[in-house]
Protein backbone atom coordinates (compact mmCIF):
# COMPACT_ATOMS: atom_id res chain seq x y z
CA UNK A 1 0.00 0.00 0.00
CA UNK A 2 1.44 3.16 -0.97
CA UNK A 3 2.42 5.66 1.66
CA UNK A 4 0.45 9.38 1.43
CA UNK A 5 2.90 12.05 1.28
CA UNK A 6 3.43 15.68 0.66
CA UNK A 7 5.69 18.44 -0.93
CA UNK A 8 6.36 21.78 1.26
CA UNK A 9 9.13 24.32 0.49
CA UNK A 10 10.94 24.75 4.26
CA UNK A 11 10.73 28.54 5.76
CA UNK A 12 11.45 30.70 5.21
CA UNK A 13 10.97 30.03 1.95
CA UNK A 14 12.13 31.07 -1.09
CA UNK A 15 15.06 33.28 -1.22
CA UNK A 16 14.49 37.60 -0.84
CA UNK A 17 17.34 38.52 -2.68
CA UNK A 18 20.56 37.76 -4.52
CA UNK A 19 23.05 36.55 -2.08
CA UNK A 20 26.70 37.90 -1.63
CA UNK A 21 28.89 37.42 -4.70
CA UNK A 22 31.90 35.40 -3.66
CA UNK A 23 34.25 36.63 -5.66
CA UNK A 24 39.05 36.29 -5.50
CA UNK A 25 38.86 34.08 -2.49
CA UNK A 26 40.13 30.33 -2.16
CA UNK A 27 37.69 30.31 1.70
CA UNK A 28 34.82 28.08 2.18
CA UNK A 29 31.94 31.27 2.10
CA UNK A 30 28.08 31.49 2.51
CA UNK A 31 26.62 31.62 -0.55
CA UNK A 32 23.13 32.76 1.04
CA UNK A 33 21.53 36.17 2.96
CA UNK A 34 21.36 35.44 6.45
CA UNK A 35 17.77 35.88 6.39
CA UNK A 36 17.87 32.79 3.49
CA UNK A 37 19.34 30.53 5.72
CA UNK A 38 16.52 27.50 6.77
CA UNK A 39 16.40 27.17 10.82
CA UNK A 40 16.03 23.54 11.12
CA UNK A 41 14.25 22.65 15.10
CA UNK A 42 15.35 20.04 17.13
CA UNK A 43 14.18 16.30 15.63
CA UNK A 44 13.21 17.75 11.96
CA UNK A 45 15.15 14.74 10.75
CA UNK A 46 13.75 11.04 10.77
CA UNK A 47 15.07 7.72 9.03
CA UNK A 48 13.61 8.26 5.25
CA UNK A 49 12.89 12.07 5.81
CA UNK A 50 14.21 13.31 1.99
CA UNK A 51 14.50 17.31 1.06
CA UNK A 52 15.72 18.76 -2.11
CA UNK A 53 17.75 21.71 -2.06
CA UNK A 54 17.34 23.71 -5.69
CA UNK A 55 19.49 26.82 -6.10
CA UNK A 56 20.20 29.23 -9.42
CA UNK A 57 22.35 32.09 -10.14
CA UNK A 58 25.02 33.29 -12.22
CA UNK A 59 28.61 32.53 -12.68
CA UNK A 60 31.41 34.28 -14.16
CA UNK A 61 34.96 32.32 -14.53
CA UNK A 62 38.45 33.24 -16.23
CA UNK A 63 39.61 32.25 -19.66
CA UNK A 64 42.37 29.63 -19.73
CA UNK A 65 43.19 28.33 -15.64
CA UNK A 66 39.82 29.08 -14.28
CA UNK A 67 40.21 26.35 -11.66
CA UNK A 68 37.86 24.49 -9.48
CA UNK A 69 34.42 25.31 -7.92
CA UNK A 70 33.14 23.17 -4.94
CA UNK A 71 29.64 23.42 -3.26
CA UNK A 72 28.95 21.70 0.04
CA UNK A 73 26.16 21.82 1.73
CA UNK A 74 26.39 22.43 5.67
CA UNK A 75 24.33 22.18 8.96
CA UNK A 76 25.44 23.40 12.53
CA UNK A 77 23.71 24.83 15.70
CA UNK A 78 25.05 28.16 15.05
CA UNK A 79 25.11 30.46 12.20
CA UNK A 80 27.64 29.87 9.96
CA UNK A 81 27.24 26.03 10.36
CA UNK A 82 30.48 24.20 10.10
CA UNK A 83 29.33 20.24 9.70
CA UNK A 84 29.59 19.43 5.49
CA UNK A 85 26.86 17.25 4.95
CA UNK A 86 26.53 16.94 1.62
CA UNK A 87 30.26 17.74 -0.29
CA UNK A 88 30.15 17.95 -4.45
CA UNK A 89 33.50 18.02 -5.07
CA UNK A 90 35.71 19.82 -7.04
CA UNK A 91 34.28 20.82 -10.50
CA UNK A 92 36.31 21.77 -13.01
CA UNK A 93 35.59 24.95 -15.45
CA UNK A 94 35.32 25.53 -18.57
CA UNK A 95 38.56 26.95 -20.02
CA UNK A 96 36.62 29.88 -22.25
CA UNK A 97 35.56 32.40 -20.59
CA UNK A 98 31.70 32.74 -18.77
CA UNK A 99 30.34 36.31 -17.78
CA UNK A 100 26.95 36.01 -15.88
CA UNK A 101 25.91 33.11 -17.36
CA UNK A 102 23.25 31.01 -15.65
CA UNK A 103 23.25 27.95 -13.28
CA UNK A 104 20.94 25.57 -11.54
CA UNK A 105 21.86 23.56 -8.85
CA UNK A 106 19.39 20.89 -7.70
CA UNK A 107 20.59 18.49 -4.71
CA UNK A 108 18.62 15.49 -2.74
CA UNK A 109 19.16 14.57 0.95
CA UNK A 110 17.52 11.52 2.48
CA UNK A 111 18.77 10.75 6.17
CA UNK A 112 19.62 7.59 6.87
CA UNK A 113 20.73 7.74 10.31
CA UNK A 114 19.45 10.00 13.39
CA UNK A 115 20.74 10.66 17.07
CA UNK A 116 23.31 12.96 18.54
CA UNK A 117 27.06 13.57 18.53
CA UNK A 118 27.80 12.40 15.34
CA UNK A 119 25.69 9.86 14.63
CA UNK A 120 22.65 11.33 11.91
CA UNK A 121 24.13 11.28 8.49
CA UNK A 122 22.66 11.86 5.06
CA UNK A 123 23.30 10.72 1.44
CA UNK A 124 22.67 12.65 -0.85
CA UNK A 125 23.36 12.93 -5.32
CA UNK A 126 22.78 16.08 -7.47
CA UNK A 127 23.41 17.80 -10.45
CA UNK A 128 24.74 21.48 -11.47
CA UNK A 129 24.23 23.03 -14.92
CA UNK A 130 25.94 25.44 -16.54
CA UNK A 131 27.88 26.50 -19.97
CA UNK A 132 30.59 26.84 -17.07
CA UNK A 133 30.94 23.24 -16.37
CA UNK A 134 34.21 22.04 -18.65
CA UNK A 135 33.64 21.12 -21.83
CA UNK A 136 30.22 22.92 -22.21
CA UNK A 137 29.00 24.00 -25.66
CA UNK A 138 27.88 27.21 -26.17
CA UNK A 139 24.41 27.69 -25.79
CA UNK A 140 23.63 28.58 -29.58
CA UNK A 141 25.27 24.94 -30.28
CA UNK A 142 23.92 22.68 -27.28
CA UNK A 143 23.35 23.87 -24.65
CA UNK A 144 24.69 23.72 -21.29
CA UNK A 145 26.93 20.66 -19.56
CA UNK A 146 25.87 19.09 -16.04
CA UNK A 147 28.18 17.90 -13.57
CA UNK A 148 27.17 14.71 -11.27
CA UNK A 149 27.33 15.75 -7.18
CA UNK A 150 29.18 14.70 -6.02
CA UNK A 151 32.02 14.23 -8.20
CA UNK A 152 33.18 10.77 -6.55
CA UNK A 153 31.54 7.70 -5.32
CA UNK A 154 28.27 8.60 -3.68
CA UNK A 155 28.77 8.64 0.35
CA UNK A 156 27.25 9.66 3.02
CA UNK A 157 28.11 13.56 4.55
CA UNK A 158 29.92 14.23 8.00
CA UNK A 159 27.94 13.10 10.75
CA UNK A 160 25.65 15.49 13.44
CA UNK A 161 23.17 15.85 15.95
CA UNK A 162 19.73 15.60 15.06
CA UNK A 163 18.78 16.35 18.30
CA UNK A 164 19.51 19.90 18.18
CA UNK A 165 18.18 23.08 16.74
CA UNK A 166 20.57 23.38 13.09
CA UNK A 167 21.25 26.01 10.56
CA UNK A 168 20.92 24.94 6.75
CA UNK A 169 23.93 26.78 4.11
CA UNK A 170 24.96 26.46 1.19
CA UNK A 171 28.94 27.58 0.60
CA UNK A 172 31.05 27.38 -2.33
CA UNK A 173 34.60 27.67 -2.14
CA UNK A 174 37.05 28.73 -5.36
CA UNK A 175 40.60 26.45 -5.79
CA UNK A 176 42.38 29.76 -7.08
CA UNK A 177 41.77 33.62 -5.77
CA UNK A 178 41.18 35.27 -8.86
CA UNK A 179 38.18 37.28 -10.78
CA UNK A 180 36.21 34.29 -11.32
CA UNK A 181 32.55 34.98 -9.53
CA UNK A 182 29.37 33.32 -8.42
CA UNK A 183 26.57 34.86 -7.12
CA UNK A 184 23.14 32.57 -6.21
CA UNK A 185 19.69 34.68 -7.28
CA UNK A 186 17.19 32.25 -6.20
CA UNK A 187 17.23 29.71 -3.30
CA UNK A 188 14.89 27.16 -1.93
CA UNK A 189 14.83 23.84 0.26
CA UNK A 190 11.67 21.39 -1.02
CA UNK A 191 10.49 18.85 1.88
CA UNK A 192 9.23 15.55 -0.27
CA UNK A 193 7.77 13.76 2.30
């Protein structure tokens, strides 16, 4: 018998505005407003429980050694959260250069564990698209290319406390400090069940 379900996006909803532009910096930075940020309460997670987190924005990258971008995902009791739950791995770029061309990140989390310490942990697989992924045609001649999350055997994330109150973020972090930029426009987290 087939179990009744439902589809919710988590507060506080979609995203207000565009979030800060992380721009000539090799740091793991917020890619989201504070006020963007989903406040996860103590016990929100539950063996099964699956959410999907879809982002878009733009991107702008260097011609030639445009180096890597990596998203993780993160959760924490405070604000920024610290505990990568969800890692995608170093992506490389494409080697012409972007300016402000689009992307769309869409990511899915099922827990498979709950408790505290260390012990809840989540899988999770996604995709990113964008003429900025390596090897990309340009859109006038296919289209955009799409990069598997993450970029290695799928695993679970760090481990943390679902017992707690938890901070949701999304970060992206650059391999080389130099003009390449990303900026996220629109930002949402979908509860399936």
């Amino acid at each position: 018998m087939p179990k009744q379900g439902w589809e919710q996006i988590l507060e506080p909803g979609p995203s207000s505005s565009d979030g800060p532009a992380l721009t000539a910096s090799t740091t793991p930075t917020s890619l989201l407003l504070a006020a963007d940020k989903p406040q996860l309460y103590a016990g929100y997670w539950w063996v099964k429980k699956k959410i999907r987190v879809i982002v878009d924005g733009r991107i702008t990258t260097v011609v030639t050694t445009p180096g890597t971008l990596t998203l993780d995902l993160r959760l924490g009791p405070a604000d920024p959260p610290t505990i990568v739950v969800a890692n995608g791995g170093a992506m490389s770029l494409n080697i012409v250069a972007k300016t402000n061309v689009p992307w769309r990140l869409s990511w899915d989390l099922t827990c498979q564990a709950i408790g505290n310490g260390t012990l809840a942990k989540l899988m999770h697989q996604g995709t990113w698209i964008s003429e900025a992924v390596i090897g990309s045609p340009l859109p006038t001649v296919g289209g955009a290319g799409e990069h598997l999350l993450p970029n290695a055997a799928p695993a679970q994330g760090t481990g943390f406390n679902s017992t707690v109150g938890l901070f949701f973020d999304l970060f992206g972090t650059w391999s080389i400090s130099n003009a390449n930029s990303i900026t996220v426009h629109q930002f949402h987290v979908e509860e399936l069940n």
